[in-house]
C-alpha atoms as a PDB file:
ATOM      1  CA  UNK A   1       6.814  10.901 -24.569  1.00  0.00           C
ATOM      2  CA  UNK A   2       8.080   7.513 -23.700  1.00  0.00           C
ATOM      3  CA  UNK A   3       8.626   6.519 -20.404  1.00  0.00           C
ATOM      4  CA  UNK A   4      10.384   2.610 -20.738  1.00  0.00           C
ATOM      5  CA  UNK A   5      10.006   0.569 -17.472  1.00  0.00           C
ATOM      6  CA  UNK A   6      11.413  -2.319 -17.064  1.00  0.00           C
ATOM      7  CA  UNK A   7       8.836  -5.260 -15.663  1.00  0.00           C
ATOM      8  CA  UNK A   8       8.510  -8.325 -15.005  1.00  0.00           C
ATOM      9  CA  UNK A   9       5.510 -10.753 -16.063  1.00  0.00           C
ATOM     10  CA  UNK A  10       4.313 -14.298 -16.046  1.00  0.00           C
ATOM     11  CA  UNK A  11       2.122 -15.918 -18.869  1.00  0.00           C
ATOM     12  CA  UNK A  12       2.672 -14.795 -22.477  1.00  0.00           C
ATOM     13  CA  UNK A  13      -0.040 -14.661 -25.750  1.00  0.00           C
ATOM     14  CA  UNK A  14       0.947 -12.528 -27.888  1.00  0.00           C
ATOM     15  CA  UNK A  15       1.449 -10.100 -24.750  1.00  0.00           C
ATOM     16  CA  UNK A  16       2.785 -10.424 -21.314  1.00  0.00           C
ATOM     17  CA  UNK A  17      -0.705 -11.334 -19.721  1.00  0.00           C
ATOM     18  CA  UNK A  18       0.546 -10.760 -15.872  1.00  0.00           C
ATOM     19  CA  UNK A  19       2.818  -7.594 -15.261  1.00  0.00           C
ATOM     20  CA  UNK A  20       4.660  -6.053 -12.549  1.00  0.00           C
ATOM     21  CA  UNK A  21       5.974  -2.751 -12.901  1.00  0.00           C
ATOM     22  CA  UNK A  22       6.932   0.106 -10.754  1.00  0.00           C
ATOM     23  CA  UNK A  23       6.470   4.110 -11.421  1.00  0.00           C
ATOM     24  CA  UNK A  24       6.567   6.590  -9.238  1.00  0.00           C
ATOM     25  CA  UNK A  25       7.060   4.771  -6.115  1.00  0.00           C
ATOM     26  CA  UNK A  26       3.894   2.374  -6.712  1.00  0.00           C
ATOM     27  CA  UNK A  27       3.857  -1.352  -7.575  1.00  0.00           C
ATOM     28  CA  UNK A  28       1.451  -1.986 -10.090  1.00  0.00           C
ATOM     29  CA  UNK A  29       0.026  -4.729 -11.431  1.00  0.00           C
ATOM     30  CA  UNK A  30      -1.804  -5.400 -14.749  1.00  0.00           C
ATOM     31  CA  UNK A  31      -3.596  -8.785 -14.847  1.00  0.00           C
ATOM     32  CA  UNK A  32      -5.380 -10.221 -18.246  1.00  0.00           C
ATOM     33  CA  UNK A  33      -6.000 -13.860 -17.152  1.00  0.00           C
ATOM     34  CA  UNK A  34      -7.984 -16.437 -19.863  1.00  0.00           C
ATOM     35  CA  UNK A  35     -11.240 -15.726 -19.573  1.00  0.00           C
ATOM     36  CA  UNK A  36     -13.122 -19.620 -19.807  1.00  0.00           C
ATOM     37  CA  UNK A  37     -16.559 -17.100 -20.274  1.00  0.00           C
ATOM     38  CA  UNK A  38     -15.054 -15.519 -23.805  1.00  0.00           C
ATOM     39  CA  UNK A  39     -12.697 -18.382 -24.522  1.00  0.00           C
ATOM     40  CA  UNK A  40     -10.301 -16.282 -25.502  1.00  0.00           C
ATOM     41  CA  UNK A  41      -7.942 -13.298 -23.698  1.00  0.00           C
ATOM     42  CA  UNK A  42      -9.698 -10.366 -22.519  1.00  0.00           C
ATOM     43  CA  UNK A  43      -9.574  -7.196 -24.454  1.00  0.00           C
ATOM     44  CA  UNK A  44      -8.149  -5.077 -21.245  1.00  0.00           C
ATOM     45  CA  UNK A  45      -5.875  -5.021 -18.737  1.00  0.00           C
ATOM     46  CA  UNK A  46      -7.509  -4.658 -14.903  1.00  0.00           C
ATOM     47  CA  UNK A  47      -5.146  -2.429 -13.650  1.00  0.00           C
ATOM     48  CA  UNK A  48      -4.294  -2.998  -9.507  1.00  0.00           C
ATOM     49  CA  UNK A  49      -2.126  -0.808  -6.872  1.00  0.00           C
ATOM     50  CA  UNK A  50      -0.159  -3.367  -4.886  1.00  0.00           C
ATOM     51  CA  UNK A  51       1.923  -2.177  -1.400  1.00  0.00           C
ATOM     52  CA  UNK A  52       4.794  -0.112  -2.166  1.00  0.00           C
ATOM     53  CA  UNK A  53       7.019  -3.038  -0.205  1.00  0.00           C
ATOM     54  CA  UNK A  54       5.821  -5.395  -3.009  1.00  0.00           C
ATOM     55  CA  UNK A  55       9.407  -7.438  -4.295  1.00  0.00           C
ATOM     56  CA  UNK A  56       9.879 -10.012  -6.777  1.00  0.00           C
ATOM     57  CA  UNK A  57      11.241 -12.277  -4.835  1.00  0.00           C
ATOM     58  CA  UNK A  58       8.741 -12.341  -1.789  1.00  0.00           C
ATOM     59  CA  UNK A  59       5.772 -13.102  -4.348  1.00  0.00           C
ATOM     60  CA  UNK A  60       3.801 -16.457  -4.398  1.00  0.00           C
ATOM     61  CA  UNK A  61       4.981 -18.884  -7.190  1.00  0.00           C
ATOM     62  CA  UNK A  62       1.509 -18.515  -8.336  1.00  0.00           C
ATOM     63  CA  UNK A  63       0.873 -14.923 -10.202  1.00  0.00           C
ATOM     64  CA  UNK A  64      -2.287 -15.636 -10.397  1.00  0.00           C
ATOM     65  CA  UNK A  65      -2.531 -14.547  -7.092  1.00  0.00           C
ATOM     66  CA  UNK A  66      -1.285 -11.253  -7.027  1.00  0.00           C
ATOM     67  CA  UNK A  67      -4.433  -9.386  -7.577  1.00  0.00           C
ATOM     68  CA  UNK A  68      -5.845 -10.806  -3.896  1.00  0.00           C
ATOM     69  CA  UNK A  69      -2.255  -8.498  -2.159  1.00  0.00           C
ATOM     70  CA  UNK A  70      -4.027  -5.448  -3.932  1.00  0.00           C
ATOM     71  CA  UNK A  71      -4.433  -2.545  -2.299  1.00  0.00           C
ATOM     72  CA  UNK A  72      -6.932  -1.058  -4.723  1.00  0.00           C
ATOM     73  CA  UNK A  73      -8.516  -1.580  -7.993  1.00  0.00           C
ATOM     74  CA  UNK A  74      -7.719   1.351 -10.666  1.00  0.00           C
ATOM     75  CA  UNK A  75      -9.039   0.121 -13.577  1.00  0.00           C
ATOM     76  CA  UNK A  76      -8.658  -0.831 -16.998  1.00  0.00           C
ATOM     77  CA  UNK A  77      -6.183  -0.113 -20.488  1.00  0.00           C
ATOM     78  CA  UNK A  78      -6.760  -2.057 -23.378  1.00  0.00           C
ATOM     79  CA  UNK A  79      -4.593  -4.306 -24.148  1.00  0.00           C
ATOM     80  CA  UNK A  80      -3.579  -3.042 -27.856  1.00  0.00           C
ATOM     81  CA  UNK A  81      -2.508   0.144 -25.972  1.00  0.00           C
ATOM     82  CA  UNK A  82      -0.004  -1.179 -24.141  1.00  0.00           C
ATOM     83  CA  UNK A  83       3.037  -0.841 -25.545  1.00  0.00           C
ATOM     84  CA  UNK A  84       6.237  -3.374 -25.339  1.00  0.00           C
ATOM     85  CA  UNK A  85      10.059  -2.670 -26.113  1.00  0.00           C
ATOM     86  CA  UNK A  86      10.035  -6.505 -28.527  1.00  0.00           C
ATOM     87  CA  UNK A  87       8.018  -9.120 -29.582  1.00  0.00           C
ATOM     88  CA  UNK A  88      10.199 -10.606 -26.819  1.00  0.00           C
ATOM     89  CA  UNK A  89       9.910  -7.484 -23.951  1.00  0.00           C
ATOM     90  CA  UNK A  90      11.511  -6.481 -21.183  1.00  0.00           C
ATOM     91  CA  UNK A  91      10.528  -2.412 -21.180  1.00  0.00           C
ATOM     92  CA  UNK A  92       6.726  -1.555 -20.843  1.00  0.00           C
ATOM     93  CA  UNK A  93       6.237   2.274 -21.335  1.00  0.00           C
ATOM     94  CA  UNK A  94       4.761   3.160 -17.970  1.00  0.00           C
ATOM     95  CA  UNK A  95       2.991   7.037 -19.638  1.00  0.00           C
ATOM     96  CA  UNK A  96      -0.142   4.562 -19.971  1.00  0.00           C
ATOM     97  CA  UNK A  97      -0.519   3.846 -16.366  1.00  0.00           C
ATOM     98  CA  UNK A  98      -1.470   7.781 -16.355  1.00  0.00           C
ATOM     99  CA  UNK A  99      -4.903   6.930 -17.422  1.00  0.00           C
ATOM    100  CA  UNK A 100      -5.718   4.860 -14.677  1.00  0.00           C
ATOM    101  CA  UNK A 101      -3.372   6.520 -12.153  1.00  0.00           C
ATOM    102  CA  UNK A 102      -3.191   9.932 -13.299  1.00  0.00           C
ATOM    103  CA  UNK A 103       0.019  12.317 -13.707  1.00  0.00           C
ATOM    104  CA  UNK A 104       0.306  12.377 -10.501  1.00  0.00           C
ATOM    105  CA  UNK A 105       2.108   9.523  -9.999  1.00  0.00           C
ATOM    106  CA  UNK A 106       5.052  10.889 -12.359  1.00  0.00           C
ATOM    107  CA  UNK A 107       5.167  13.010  -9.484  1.00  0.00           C
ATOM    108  CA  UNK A 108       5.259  10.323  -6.854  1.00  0.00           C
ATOM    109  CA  UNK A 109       1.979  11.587  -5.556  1.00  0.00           C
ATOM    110  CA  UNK A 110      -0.859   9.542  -5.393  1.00  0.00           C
ATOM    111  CA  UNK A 111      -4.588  10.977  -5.402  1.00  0.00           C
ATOM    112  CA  UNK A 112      -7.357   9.287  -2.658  1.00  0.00           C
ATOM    113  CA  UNK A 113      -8.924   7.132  -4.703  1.00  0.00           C
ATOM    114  CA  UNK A 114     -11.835   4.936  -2.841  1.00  0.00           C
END
């Protein structure tokens, strides 16, 4: 089933490369920053929990930031299993963030995770 979220991001290659989405409550953010190691874009997503006050407009300019307001680290989705609305998006569908978050956040619950 398809869950469409909207989301904001900044950077684009071929994908939105620094997301912001909400589900369930939670802010989350997906980061795939150029990696100057591979030369090239990462193959995953990191996948972060940011405060639940987290709002567009109180971010830095700088996205590339975000990741340091993190509350926790949940893991990863590959990139080619994220799927977008358009070449030109503005809907993410949020069922993926199950696999790092669980279904428990389509229940606004959130498990301990250390």
């Amino acid at each position: 089933m398809t869950d469409w979220l909207p989301f904001s991001y900044r950077g684009y290659y071929d994908v939105p490369r620094i997301i912001l989405v909400r589900r369930g409550g939670r802010v989350y953010l997906l980061n795939c920053p150029f990696s100057e190691e591979l030369d090239d874009y990462p193959d995953d997503y990191e996948v972060f929990l940011l405060p639940a006050d987290t709002h567009e407009e109180n971010l830095p300019t700088d996205w590339t930031l975000l990741r340091d307001l993190a509350v926790r680290r949940l893991g990863t989705i590959p990139v080619d299993r994220v799927r977008f609305d358009s070449p030109k998006p503005k809907f993410i569908d949020g069922a993926i963030l199950e696999e790092v978050a669980g279904p428990a956040v389509r229940l606004g619950e959130f498990p301990d995770r250390g």
